[in-house]
N, C-alpha and C. Protein backbone atom coordinates (compact mmCIF):
# COMPACT_ATOMS: atom_id res chain seq x y z
N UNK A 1 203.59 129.31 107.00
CA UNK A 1 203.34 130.63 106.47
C UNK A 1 201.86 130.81 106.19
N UNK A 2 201.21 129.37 105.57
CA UNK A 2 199.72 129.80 105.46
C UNK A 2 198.65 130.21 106.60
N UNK A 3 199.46 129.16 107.51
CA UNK A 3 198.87 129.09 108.33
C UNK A 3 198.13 130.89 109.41
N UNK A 4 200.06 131.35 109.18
CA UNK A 4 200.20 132.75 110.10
C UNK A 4 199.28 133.50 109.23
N UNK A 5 199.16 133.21 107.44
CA UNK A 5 198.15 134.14 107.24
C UNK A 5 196.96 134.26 106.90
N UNK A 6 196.31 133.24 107.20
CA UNK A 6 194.86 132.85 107.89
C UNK A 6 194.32 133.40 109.06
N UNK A 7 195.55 133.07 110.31
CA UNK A 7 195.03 133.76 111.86
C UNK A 7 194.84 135.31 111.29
N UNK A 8 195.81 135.70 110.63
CA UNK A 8 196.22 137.40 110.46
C UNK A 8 194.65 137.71 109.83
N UNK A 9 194.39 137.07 108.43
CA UNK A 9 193.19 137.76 107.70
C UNK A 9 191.72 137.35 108.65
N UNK A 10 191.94 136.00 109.54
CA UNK A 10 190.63 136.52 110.53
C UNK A 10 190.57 136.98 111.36
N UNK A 11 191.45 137.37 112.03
CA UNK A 11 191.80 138.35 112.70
C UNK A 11 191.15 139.93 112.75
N UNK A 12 191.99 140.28 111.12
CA UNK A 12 191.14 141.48 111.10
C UNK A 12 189.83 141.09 110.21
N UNK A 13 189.24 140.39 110.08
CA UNK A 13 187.59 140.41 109.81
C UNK A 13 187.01 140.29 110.79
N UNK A 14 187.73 139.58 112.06
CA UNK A 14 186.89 139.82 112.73
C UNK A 14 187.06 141.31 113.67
N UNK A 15 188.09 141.72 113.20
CA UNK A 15 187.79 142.92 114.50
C UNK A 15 187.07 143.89 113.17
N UNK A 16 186.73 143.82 111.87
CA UNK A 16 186.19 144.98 110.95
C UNK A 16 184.82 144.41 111.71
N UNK A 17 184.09 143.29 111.77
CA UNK A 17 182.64 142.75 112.08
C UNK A 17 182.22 143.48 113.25
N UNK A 18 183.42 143.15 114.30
CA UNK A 18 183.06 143.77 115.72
C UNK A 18 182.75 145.47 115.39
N UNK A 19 184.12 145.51 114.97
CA UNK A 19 183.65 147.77 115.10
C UNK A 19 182.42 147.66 114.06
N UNK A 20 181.85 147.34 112.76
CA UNK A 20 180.83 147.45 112.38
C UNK A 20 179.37 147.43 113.05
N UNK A 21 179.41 146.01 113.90
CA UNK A 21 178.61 146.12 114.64
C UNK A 21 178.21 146.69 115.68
N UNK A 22 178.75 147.60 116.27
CA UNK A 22 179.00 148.65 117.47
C UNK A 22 179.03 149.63 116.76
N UNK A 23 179.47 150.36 115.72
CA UNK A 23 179.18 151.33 114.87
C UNK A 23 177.42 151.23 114.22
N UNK A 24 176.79 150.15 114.01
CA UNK A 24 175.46 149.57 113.90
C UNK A 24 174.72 150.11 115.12
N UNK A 25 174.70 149.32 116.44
CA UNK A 25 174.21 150.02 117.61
C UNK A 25 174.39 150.88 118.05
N UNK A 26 175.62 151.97 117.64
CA UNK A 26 175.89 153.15 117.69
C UNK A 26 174.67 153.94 117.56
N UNK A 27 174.88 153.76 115.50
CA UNK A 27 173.42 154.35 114.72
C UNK A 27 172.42 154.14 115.08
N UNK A 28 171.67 153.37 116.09
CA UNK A 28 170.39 152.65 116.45
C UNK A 28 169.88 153.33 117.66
N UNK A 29 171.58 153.36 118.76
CA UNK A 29 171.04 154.62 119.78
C UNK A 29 171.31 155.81 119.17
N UNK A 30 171.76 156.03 118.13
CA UNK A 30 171.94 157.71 117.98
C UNK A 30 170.46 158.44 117.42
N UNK A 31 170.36 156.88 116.27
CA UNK A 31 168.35 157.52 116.04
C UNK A 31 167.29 157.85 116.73
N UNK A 32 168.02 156.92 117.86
CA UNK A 32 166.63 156.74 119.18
C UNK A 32 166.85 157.83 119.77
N UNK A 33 167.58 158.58 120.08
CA UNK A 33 168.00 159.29 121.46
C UNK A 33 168.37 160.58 120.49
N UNK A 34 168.81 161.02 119.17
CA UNK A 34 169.17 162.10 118.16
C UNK A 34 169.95 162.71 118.45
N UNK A 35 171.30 162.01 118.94
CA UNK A 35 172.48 162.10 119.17
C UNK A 35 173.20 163.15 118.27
N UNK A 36 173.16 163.41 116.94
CA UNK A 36 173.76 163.82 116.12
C UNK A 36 174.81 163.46 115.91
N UNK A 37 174.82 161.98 115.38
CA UNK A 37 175.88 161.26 114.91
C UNK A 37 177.27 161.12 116.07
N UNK A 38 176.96 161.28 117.38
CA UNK A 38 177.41 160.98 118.60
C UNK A 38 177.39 159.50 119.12
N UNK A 39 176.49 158.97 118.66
CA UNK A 39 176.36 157.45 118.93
C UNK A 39 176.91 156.86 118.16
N UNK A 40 177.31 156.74 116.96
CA UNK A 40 177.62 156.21 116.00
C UNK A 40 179.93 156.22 116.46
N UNK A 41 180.06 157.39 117.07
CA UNK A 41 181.52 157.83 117.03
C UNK A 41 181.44 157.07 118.33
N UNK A 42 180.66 156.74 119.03
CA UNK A 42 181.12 156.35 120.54
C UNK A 42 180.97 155.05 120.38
N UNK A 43 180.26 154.55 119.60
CA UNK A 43 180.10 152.56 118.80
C UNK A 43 181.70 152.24 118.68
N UNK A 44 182.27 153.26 117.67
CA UNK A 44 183.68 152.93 116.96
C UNK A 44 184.61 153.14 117.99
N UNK A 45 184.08 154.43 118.98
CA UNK A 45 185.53 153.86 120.08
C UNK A 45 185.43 153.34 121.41
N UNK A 46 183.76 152.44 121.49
CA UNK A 46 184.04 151.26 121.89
C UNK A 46 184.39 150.01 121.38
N UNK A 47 183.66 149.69 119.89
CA UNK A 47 183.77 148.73 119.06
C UNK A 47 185.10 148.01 119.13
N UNK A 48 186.53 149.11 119.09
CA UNK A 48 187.80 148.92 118.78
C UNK A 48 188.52 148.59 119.61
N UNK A 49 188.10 148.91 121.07
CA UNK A 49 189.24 148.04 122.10
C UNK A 49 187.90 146.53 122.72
N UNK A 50 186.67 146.40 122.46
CA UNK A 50 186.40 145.33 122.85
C UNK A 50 186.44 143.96 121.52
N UNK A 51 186.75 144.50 120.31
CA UNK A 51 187.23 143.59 119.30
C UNK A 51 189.01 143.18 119.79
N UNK A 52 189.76 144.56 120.09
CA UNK A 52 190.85 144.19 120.47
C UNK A 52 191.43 143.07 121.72
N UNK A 53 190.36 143.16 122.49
CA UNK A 53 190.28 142.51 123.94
C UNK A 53 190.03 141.01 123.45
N UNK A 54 188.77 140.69 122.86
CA UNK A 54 188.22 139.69 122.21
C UNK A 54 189.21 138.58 121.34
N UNK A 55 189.72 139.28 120.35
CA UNK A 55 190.91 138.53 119.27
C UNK A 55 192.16 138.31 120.52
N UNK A 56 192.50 139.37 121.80
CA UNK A 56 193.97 138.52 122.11
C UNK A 56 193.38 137.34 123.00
N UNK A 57 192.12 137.64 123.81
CA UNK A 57 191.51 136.44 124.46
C UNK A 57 191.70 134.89 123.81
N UNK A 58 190.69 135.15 122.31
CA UNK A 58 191.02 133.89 121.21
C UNK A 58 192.25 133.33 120.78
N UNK A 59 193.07 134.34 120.52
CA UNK A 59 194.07 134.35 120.39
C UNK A 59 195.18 133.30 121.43
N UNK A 60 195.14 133.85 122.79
CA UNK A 60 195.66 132.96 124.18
C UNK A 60 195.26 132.10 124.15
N UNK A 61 193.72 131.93 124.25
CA UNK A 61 193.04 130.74 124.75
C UNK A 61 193.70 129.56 123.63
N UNK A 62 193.60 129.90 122.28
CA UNK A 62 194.60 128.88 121.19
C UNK A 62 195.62 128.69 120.97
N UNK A 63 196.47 129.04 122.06
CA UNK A 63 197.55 128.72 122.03
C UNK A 63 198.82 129.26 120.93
N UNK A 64 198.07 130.68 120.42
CA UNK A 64 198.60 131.77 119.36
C UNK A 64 199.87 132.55 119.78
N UNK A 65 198.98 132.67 121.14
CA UNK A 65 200.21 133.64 121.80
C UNK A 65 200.68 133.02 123.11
């Protein structure tokens, strides 16, 4: 049981790190380029399926799933 909820809580830290950080470079091209907060929304809905992609990869590769 501890175990399942260890994978679970890094799991989602790591997918909050990933969309943060793509929400980060979001803001970085949106300053550069004055997107109007367009870069920042297109960070979060890339951020969220390449964190998603990422965790089931880790996930397989360990023998999770």
């Amino acid at each position: 049981m501890w175990k399942a909820f260890s994978v679970l809580t890094g799991v989602g830290i790591y997918i909050a790190v990933v969309i943060f950080i793509c929400l980060y470079l979001g803001g970085l091209v949106d300053d550069y380029l004055a997107l109007n907060g367009k870069g920042r929304i297109i960070g979060i809905i890339l951020g969220f399926p390449i964190a998603v992609y990422s965790v089931y990869r880790q996930l397989k590769n360990g023998g999770v799933i």
